[in-house]
PDB file of N, CA and C in Angstrom:
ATOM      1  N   UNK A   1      26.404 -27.489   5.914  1.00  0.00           N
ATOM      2  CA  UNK A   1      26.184 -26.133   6.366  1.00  0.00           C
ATOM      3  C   UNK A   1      26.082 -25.213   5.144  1.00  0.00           C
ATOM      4  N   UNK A   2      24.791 -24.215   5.092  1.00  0.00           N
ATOM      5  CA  UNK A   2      24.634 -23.642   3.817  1.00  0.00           C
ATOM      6  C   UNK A   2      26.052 -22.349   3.807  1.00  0.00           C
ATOM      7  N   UNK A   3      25.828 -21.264   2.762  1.00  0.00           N
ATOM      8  CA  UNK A   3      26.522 -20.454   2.947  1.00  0.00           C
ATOM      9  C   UNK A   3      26.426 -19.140   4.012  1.00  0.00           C
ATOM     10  N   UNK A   4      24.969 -19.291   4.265  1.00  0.00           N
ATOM     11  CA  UNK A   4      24.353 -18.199   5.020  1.00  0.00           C
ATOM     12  C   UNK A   4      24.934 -18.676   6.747  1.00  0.00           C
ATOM     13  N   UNK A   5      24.692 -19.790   6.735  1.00  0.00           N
ATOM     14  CA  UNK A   5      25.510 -20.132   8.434  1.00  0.00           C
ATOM     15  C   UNK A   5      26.474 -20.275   8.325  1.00  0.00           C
ATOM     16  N   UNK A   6      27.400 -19.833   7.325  1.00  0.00           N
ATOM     17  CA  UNK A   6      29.134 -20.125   7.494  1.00  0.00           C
ATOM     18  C   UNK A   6      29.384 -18.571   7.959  1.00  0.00           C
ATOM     19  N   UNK A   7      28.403 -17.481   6.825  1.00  0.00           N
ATOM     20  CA  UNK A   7      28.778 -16.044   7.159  1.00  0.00           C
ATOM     21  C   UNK A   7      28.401 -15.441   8.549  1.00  0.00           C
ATOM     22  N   UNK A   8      27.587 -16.007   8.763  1.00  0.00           N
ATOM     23  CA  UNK A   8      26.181 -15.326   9.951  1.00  0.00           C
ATOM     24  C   UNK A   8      26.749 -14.897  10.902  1.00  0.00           C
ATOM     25  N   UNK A   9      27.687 -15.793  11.189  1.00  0.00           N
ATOM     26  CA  UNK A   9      28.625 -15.425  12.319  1.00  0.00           C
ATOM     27  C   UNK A   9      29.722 -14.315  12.273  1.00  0.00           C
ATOM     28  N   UNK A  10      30.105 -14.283  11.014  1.00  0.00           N
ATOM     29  CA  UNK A  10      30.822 -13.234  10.859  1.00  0.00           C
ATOM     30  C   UNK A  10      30.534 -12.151  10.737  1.00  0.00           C
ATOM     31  N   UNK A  11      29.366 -12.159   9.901  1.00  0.00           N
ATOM     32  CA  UNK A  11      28.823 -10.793   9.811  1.00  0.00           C
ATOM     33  C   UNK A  11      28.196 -10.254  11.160  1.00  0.00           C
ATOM     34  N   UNK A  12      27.648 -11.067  12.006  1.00  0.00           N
ATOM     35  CA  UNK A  12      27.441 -10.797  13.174  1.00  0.00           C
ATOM     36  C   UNK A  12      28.530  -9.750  14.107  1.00  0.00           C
ATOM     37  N   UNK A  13      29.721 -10.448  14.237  1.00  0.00           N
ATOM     38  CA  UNK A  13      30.773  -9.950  15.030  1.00  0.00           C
ATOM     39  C   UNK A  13      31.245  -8.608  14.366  1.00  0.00           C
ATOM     40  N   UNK A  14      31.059  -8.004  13.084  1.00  0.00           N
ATOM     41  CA  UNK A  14      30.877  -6.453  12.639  1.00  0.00           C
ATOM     42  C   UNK A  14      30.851  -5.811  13.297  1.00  0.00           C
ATOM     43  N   UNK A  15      31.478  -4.350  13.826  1.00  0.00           N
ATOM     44  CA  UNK A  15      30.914  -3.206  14.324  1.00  0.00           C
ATOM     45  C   UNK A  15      29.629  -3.087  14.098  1.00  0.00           C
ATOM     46  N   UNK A  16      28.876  -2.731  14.343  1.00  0.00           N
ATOM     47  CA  UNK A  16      27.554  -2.136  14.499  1.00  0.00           C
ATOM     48  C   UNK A  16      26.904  -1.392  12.906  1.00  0.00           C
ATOM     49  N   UNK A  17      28.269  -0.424  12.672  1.00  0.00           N
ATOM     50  CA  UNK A  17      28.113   0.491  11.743  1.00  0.00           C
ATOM     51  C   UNK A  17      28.092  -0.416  10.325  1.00  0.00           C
ATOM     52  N   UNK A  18      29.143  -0.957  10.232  1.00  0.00           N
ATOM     53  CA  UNK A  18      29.621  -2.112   9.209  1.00  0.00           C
ATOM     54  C   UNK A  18      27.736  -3.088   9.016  1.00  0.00           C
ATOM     55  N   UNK A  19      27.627  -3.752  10.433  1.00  0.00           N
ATOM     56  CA  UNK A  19      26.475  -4.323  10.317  1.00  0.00           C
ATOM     57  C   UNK A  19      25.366  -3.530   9.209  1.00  0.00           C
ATOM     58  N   UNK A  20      24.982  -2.362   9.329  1.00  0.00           N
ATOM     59  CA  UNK A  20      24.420  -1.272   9.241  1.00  0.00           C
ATOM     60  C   UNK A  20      24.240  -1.028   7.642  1.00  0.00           C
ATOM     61  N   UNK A  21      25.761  -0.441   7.522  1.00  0.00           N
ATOM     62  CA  UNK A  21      26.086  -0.604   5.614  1.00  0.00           C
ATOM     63  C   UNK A  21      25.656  -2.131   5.154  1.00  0.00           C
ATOM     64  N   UNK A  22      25.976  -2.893   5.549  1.00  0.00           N
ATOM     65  CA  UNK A  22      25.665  -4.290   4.933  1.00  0.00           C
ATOM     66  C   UNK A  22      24.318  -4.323   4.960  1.00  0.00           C
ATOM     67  N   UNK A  23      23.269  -3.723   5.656  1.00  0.00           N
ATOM     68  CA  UNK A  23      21.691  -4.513   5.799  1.00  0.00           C
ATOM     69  C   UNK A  23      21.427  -3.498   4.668  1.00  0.00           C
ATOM     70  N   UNK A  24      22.264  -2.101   4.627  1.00  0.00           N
ATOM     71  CA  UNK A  24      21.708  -1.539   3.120  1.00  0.00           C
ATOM     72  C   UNK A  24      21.729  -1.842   2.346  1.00  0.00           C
ATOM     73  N   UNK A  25      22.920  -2.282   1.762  1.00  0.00           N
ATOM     74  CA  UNK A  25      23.855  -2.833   0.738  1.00  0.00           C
ATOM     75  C   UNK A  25      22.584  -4.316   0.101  1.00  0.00           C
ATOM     76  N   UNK A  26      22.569  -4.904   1.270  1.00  0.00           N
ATOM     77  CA  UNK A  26      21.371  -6.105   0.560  1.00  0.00           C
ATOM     78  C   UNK A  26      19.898  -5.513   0.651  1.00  0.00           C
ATOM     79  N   UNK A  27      19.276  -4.585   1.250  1.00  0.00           N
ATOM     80  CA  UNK A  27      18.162  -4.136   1.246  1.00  0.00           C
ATOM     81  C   UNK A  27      17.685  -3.159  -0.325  1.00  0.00           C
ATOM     82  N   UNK A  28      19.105  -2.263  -0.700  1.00  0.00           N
ATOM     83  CA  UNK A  28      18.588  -1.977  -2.383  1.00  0.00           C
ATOM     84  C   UNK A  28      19.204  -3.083  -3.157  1.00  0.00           C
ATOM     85  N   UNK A  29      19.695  -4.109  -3.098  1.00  0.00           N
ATOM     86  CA  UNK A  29      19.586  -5.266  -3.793  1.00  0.00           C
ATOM     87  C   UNK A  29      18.528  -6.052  -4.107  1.00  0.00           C
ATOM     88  N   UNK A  30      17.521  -5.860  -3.308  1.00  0.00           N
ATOM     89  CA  UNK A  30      15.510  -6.314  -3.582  1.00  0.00           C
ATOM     90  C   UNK A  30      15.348  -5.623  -3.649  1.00  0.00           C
ATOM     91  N   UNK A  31      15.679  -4.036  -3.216  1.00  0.00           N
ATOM     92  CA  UNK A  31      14.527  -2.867  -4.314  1.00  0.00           C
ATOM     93  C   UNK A  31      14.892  -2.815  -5.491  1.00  0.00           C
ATOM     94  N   UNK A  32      16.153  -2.850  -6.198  1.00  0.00           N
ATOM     95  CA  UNK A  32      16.364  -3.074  -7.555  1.00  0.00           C
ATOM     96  C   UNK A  32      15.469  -4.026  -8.084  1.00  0.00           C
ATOM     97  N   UNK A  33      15.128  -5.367  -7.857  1.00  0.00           N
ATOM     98  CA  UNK A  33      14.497  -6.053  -8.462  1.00  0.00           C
ATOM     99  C   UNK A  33      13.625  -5.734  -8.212  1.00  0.00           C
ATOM    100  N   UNK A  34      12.983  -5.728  -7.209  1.00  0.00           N
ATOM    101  CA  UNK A  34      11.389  -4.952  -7.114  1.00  0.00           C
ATOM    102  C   UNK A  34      11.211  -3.663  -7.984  1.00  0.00           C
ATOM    103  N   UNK A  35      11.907  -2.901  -8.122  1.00  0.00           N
ATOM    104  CA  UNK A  35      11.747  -1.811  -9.103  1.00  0.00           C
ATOM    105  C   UNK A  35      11.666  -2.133 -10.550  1.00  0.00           C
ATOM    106  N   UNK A  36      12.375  -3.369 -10.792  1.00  0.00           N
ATOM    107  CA  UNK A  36      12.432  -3.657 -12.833  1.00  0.00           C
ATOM    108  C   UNK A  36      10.755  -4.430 -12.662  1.00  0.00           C
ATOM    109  N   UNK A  37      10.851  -5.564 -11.215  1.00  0.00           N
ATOM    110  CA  UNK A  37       9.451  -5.987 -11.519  1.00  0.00           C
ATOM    111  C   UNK A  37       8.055  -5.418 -11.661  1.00  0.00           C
ATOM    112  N   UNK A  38       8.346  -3.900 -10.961  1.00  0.00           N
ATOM    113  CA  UNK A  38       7.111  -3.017 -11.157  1.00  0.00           C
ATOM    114  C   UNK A  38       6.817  -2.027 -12.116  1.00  0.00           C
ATOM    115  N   UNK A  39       8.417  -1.856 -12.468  1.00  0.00           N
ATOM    116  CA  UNK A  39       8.200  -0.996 -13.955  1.00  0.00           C
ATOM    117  C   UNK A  39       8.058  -1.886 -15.130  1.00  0.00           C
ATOM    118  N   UNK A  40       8.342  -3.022 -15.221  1.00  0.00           N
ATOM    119  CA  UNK A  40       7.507  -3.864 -16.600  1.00  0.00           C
ATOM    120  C   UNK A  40       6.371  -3.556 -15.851  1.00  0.00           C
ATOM    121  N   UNK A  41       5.915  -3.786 -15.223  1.00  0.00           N
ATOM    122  CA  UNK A  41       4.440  -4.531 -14.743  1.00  0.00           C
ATOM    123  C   UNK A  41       3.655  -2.807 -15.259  1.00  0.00           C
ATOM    124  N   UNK A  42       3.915  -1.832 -14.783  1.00  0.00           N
ATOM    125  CA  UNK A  42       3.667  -0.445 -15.211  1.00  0.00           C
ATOM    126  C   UNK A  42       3.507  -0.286 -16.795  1.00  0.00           C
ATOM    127  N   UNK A  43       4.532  -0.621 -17.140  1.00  0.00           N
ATOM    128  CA  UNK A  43       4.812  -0.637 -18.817  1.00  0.00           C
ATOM    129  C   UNK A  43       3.519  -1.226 -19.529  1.00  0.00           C
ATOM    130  N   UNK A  44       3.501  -2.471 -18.740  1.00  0.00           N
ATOM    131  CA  UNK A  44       2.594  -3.486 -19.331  1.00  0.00           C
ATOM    132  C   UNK A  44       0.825  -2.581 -19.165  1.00  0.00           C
ATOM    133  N   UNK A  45       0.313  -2.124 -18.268  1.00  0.00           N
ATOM    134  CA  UNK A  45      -0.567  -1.921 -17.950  1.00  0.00           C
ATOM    135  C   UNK A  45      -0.596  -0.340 -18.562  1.00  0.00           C
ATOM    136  N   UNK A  46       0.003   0.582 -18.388  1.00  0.00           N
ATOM    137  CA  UNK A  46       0.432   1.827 -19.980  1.00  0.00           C
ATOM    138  C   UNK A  46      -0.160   1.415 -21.175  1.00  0.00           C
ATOM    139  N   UNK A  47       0.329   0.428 -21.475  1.00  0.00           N
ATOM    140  CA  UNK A  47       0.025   0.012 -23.161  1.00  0.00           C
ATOM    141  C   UNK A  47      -0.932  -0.778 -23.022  1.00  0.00           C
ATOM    142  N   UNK A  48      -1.360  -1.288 -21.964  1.00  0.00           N
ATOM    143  CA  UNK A  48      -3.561  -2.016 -22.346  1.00  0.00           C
ATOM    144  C   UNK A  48      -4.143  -0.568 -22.227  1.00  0.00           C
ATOM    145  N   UNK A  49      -4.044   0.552 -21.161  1.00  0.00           N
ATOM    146  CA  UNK A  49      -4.981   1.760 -21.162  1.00  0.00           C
ATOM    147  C   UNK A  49      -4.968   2.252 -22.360  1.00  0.00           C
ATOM    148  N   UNK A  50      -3.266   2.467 -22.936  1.00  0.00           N
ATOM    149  CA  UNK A  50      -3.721   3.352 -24.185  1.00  0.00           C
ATOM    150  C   UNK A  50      -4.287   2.799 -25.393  1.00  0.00           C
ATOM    151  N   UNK A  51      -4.085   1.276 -25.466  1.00  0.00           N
ATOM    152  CA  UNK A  51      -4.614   0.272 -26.280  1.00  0.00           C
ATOM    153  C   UNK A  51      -6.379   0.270 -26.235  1.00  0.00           C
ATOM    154  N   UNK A  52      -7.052   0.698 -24.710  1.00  0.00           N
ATOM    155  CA  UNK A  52      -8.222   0.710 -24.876  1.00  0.00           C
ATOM    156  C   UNK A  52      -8.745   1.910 -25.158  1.00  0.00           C
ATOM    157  N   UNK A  53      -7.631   3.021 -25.345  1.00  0.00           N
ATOM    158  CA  UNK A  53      -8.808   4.211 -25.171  1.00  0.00           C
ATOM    159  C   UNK A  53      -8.012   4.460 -26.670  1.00  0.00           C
ATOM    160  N   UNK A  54      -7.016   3.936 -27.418  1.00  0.00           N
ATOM    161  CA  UNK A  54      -6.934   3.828 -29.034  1.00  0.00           C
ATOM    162  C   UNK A  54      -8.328   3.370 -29.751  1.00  0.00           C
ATOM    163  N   UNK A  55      -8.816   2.296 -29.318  1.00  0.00           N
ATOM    164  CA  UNK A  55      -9.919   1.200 -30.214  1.00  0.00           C
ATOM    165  C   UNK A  55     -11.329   1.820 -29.416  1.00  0.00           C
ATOM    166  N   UNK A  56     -11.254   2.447 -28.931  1.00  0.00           N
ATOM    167  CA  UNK A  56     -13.064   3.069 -28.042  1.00  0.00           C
ATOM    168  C   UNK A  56     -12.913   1.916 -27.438  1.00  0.00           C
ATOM    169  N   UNK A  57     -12.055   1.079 -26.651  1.00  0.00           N
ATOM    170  CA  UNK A  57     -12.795   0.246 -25.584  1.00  0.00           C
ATOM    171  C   UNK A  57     -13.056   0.901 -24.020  1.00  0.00           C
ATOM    172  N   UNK A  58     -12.489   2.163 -24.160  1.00  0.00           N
ATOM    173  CA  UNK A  58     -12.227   3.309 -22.630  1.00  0.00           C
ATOM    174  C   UNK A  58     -13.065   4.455 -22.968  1.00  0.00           C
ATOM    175  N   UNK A  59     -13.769   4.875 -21.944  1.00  0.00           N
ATOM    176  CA  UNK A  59     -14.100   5.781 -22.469  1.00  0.00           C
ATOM    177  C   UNK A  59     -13.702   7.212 -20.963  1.00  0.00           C
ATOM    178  N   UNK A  60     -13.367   7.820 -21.860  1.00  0.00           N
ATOM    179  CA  UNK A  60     -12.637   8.895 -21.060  1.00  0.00           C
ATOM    180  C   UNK A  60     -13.317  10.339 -21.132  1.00  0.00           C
ATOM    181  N   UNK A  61     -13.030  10.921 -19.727  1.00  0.00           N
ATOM    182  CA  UNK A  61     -13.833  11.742 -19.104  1.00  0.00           C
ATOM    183  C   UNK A  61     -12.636  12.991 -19.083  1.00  0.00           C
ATOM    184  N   UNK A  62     -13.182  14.049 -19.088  1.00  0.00           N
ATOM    185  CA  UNK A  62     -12.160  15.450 -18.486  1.00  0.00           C
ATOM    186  C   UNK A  62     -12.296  15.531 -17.473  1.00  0.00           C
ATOM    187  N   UNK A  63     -11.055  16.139 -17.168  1.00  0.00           N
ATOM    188  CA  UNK A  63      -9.880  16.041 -15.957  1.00  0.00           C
ATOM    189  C   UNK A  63     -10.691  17.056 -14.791  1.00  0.00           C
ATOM    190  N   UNK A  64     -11.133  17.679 -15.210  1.00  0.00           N
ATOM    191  CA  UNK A  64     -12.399  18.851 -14.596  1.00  0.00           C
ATOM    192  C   UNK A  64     -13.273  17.966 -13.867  1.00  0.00           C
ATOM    193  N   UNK A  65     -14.187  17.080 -15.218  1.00  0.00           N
ATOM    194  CA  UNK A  65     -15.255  16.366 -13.854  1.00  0.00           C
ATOM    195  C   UNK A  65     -14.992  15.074 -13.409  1.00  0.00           C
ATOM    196  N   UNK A  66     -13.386  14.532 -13.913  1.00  0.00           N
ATOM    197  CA  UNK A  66     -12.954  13.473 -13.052  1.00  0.00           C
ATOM    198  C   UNK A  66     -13.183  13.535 -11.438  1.00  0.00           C
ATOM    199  N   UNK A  67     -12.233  15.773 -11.410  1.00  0.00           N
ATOM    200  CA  UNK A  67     -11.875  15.685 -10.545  1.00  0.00           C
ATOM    201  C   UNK A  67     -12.957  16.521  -9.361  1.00  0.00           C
ATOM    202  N   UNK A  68     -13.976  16.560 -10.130  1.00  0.00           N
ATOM    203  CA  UNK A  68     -15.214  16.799  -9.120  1.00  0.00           C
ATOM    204  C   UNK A  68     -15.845  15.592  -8.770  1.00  0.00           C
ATOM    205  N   UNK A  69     -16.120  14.791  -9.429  1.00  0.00           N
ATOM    206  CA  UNK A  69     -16.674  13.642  -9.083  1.00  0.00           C
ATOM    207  C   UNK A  69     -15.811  12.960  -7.639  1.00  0.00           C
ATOM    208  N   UNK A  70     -14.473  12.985  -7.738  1.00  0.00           N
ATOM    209  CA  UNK A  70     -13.966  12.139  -6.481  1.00  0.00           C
ATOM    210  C   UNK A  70     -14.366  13.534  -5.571  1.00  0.00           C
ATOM    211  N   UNK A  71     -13.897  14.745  -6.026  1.00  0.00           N
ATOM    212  CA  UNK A  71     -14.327  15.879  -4.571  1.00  0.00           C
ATOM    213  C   UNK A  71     -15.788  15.673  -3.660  1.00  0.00           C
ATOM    214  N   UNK A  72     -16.689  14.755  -4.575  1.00  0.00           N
ATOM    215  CA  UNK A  72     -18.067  14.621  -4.093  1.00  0.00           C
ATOM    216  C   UNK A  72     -17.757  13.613  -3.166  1.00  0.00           C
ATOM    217  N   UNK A  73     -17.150  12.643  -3.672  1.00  0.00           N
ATOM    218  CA  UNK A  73     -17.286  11.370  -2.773  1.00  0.00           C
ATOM    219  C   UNK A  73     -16.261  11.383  -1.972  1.00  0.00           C
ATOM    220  N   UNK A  74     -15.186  12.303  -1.739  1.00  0.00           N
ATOM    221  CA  UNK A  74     -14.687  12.646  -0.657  1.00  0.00           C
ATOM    222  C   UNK A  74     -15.482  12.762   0.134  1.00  0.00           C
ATOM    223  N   UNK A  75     -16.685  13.861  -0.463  1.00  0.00           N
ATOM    224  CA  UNK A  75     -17.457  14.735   0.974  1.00  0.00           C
ATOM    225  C   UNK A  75     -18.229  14.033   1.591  1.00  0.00           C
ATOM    226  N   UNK A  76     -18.705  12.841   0.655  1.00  0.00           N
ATOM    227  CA  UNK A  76     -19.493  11.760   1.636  1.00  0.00           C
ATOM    228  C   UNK A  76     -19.021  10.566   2.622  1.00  0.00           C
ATOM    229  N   UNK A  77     -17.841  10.545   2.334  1.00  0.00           N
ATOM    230  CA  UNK A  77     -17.100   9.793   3.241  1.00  0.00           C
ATOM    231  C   UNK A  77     -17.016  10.129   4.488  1.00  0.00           C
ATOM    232  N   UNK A  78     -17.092  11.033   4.924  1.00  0.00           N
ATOM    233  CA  UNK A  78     -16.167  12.059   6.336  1.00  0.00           C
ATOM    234  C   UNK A  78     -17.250  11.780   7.022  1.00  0.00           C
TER     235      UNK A  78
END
C-alpha cells in the first residue's frame, strides 16, 4: 500500500474546512514549482531577445507603429 492510500482516508474524514486548507496548502506547492519553471524559462528567452537585438539579428520597430500595426489588424478581425 503506497503512502497516498494509507493517508486518503484520513484526510478524507477532515472537516470540510481542514479538507479545504489542505487542497491549498498542496495546490501552491505546484505553483511554486511552476513559477521557478517559468521564470528560468522567461530568463532564458530575455537574454536570446536581447542577445538578438545586441548583434542586429532583431530588428526592432517603435512602440508607435508596433502599436498601430496590431490596431489595424484588430480592425480586420471583427
Amino acid at each position: 500500500m503506497t503512502d497516498l492510500e494509507k493517508i486518503t482516508p484520513q484526510v478524507l474524514s477532515l472537516p470540510a474546512e481542514s479538507r479545504a486548507e489542505l487542497a491549498e496548502i498542496l495546490i501552491q506547492s505546484l505553483d511554486e514549482k511552476e513559477d521557478d519553471d517559468i521564470k528560468s524559462a522567461w530568463l532564458l528567452e530575455i537574454q536570446r531577445r536581447y542577445d538578438e537585438i545586441r548583434t542586429g539579428k532583431a530588428r526592432c520597430k517603435p512602440a508607435e507603429q508596433v502599436l498601430r500595426e496590431a490596431r489595424e489588424l484588430l480592425r480586420c478581425t471583427k
